[in-house]
Protein backbone atom coordinates (compact mmCIF):
# COMPACT_ATOMS: atom_id res chain seq x y z
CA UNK A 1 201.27 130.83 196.17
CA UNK A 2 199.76 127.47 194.60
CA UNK A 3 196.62 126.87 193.02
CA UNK A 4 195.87 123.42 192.53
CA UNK A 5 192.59 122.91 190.49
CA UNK A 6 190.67 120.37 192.17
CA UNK A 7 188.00 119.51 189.08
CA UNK A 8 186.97 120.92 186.05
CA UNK A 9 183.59 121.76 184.49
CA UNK A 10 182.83 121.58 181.17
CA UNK A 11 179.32 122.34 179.17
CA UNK A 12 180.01 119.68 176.88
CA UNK A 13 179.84 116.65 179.52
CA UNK A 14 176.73 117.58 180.42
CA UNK A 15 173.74 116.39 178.76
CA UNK A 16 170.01 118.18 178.13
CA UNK A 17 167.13 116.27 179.65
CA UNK A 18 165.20 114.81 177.00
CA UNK A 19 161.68 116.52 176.42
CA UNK A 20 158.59 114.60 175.77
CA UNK A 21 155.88 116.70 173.89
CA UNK A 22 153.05 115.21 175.61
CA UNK A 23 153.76 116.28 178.89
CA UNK A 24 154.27 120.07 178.06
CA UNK A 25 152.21 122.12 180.67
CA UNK A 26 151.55 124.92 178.05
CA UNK A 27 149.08 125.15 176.16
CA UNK A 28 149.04 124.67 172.10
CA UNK A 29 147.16 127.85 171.53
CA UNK A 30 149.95 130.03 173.59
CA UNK A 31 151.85 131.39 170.98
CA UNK A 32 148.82 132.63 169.56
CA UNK A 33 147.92 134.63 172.71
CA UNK A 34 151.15 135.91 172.49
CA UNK A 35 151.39 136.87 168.90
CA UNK A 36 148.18 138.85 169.66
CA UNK A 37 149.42 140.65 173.15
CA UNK A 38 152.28 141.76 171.14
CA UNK A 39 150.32 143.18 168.27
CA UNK A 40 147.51 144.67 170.68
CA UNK A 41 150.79 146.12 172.43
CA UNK A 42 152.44 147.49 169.37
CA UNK A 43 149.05 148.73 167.95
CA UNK A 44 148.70 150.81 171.24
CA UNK A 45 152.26 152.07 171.10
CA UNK A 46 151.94 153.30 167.29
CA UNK A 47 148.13 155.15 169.04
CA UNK A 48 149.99 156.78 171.43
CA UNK A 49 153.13 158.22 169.60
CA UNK A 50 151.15 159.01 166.46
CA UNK A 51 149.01 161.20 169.14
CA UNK A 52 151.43 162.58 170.73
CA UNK A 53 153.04 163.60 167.34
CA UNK A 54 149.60 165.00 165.93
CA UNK A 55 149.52 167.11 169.64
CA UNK A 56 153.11 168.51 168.72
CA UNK A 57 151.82 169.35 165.54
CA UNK A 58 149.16 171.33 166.67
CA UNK A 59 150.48 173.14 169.39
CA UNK A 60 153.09 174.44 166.85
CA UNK A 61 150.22 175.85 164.69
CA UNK A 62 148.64 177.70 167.56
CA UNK A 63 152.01 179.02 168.45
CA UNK A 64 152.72 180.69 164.80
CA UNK A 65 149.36 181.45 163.83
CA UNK A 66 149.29 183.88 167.42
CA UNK A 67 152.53 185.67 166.79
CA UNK A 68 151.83 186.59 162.79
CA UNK A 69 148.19 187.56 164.59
């Protein structure tokens, strides 16, 4: 069986569209937003697993202090 390759595509020939600054859509101030999302989201996630750890904590307790009761 033949396999004849018709054309080739390479990355390289291709060119990126030139960007002008100007006529971004996004606003200047959205990397701030998103710097503070992310630390309201890690904040929230270090809440939650430092509760959950204190919970664990505590149930442990109850459970030893009943059985040397």
């Amino acid at each position: 069986v033949s396999h004849t390759v018709e054309w080739e595509y390479y990355y390289d020939y291709v060119d990126p569209p030139v960007v002008d600054q100007s006529k971004l859509k996004y606003n200047r101030y959205s990397i701030v937003i998103i710097f503070w999302i992310i630390l309201a989201a890690f904040v929230g996630l270090l809440f939650f697993s430092l509760n959950f750890m204190s919970l664990n904590g505590n149930l442990r307790r109850q459970t030893n202090s009943k059985s040397y009761s």
